[in-house]
C-alpha atoms as a PDB file:
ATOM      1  CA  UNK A   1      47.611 165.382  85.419  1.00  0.00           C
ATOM      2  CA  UNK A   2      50.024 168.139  85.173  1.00  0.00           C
ATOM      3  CA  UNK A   3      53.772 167.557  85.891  1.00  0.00           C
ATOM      4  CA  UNK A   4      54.621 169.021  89.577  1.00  0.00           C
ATOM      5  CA  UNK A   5      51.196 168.369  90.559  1.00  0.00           C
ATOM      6  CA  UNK A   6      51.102 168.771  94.559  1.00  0.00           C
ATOM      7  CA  UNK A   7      48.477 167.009  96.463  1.00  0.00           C
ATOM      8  CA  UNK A   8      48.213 169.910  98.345  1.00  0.00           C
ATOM      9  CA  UNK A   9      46.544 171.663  95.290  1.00  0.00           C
ATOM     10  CA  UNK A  10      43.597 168.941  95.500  1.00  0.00           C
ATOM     11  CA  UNK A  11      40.925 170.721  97.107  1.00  0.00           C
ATOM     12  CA  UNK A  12      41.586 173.572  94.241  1.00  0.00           C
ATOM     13  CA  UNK A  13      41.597 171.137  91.592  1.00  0.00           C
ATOM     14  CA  UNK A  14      38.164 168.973  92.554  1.00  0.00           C
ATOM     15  CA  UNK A  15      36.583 172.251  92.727  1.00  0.00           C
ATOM     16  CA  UNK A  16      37.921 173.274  89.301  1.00  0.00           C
ATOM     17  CA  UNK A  17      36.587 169.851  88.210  1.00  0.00           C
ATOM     18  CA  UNK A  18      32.845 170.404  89.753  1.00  0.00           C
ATOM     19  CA  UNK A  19      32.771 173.708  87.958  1.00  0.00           C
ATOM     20  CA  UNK A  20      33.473 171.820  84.711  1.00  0.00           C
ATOM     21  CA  UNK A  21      31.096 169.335  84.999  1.00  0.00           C
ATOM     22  CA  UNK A  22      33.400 166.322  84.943  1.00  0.00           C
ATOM     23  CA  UNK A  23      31.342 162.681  85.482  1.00  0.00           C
ATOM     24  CA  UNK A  24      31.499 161.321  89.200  1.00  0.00           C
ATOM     25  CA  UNK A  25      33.442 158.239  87.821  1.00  0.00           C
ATOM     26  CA  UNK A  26      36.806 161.232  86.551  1.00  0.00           C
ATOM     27  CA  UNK A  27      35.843 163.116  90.144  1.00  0.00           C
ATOM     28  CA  UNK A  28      35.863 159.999  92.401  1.00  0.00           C
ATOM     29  CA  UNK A  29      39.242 159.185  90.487  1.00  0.00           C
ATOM     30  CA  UNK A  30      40.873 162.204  90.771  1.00  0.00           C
ATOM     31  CA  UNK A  31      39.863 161.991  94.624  1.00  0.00           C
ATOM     32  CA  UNK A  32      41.155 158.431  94.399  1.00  0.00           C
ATOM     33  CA  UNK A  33      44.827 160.015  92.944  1.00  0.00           C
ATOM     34  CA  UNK A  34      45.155 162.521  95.537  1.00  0.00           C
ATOM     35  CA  UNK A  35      44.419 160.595  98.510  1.00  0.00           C
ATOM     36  CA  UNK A  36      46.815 158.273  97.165  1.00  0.00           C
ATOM     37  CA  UNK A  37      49.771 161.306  97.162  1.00  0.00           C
ATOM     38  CA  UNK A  38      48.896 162.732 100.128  1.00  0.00           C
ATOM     39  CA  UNK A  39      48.690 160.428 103.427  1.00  0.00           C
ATOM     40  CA  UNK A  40      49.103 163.779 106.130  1.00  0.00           C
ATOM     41  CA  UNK A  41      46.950 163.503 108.758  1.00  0.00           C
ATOM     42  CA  UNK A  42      45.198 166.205 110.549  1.00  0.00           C
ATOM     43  CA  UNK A  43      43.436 165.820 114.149  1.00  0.00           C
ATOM     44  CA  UNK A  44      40.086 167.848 114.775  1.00  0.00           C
ATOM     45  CA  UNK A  45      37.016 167.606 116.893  1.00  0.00           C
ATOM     46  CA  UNK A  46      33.671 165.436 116.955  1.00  0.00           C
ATOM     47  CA  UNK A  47      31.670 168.256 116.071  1.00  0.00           C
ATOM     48  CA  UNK A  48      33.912 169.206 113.258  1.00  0.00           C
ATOM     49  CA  UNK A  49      33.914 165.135 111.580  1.00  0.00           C
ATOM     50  CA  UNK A  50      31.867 165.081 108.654  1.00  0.00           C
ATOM     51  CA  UNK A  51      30.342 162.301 106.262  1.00  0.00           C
ATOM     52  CA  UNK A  52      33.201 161.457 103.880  1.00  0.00           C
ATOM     53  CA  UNK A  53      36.466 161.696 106.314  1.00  0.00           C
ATOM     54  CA  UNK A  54      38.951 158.867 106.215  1.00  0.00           C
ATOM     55  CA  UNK A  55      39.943 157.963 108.956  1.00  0.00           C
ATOM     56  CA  UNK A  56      43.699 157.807 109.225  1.00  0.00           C
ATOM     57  CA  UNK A  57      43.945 155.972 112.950  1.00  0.00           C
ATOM     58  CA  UNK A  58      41.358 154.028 114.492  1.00  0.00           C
ATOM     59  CA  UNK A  59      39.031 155.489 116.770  1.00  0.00           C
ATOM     60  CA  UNK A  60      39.465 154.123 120.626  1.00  0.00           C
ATOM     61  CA  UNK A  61      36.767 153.739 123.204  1.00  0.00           C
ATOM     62  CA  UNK A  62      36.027 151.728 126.248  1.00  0.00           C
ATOM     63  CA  UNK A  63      32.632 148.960 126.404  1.00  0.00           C
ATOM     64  CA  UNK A  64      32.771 147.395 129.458  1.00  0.00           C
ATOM     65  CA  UNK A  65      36.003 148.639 131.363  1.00  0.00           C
ATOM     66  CA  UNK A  66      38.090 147.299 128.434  1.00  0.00           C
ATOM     67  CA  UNK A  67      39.714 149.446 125.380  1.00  0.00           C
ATOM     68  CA  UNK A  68      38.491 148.560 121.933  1.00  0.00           C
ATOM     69  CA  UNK A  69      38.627 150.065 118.376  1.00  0.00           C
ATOM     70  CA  UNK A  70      35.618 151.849 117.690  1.00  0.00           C
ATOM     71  CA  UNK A  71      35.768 152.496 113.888  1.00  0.00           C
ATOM     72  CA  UNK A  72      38.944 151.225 112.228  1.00  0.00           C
ATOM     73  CA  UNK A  73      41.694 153.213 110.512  1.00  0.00           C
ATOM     74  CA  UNK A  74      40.871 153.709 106.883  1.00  0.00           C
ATOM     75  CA  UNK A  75      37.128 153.939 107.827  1.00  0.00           C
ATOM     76  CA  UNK A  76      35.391 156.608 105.478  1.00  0.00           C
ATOM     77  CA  UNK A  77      32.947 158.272 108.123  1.00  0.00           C
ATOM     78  CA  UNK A  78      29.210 158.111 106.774  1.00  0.00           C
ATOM     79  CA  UNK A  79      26.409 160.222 109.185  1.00  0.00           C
ATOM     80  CA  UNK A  80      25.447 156.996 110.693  1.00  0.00           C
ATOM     81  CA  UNK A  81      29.216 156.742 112.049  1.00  0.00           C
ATOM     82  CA  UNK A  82      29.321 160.054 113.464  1.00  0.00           C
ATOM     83  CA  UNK A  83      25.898 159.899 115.534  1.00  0.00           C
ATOM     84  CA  UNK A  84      27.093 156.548 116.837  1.00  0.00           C
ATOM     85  CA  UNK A  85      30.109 158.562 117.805  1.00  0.00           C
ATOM     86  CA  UNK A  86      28.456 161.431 119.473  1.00  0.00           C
ATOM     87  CA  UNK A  87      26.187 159.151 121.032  1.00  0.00           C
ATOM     88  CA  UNK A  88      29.602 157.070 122.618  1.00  0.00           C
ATOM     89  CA  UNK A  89      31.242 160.439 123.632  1.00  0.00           C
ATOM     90  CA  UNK A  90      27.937 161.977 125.648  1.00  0.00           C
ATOM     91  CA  UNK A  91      28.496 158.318 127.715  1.00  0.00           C
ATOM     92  CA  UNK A  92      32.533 159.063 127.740  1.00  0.00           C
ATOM     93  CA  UNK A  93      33.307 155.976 125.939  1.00  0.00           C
ATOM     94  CA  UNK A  94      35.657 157.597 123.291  1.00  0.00           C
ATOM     95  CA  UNK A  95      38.559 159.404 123.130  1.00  0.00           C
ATOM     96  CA  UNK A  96      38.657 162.333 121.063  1.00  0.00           C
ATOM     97  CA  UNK A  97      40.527 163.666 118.813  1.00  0.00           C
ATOM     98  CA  UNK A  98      40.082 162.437 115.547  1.00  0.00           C
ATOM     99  CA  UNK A  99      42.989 161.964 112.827  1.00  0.00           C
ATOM    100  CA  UNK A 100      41.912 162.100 109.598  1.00  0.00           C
ATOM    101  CA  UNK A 101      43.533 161.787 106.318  1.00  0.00           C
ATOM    102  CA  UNK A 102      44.061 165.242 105.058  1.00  0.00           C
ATOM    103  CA  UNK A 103      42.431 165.012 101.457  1.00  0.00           C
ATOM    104  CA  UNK A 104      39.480 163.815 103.303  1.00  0.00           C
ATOM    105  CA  UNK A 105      38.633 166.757 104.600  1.00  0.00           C
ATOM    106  CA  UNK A 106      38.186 168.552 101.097  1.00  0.00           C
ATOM    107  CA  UNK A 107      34.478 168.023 100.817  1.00  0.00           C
ATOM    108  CA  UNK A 108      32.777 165.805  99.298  1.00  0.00           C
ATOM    109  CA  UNK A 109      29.374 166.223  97.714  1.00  0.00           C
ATOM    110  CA  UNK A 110      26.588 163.963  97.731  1.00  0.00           C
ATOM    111  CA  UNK A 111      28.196 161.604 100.291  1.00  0.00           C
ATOM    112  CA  UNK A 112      25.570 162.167 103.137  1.00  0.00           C
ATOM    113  CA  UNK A 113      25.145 158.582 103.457  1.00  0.00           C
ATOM    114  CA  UNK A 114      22.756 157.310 106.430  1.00  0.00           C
END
């Protein structure tokens, strides 16, 4: 990795990588690296969450009257998770928005796991 490397550059970089053909084991460590350097969060939307987004708070609904934690902080979203979310928002049982970590949000191919 270059010296003066900003994690900000990390979307431009991955896509460099793709281009180049690197092997998913050098991608998914260079994601790894990144995520590592930068922890911002950003907030967006249900219908803007998409498979591969790390959650960087834990998502908060209500079952029963009560609060609980939906998906934990951390969580990397797969498809699954977001239905189950859309499907808990149509009944208003969570909150939205949704913080994300902000390197999650580069995407990520081939994660469209359901």
């Amino acid at each position: 990795m270059q010296a003066g490397l900003a994690a900000s550059d990390g979307g431009a970089i991955l896509s460099r990588m793709r281009r180049a053909a690197y092997s998913q084991a050098m991608l998914a460590a260079m994601e790894t690296e990144l995520s590592r350097m930068d922890q911002s969060e950003i907030e967006v939307t249900l219908d803007k969450l998409q498979p591969g987004m790390v959650l960087s708070r834990p998502v908060i609904g209500t079952r029963e009257g009560s609060e609980v934690v939906l998906v934990p902080e951390g969580y990397e979203l797969s498809r699954t998770t977001i239905v189950f979310l859309r499907q808990a928002a149509r009944l208003g049982q969570v909150r939205e928005h949704f913080h994300i970590r902000k390197m999650s949000f580069i995407p990520q191919e081939g994660n469209d796991i359901a």
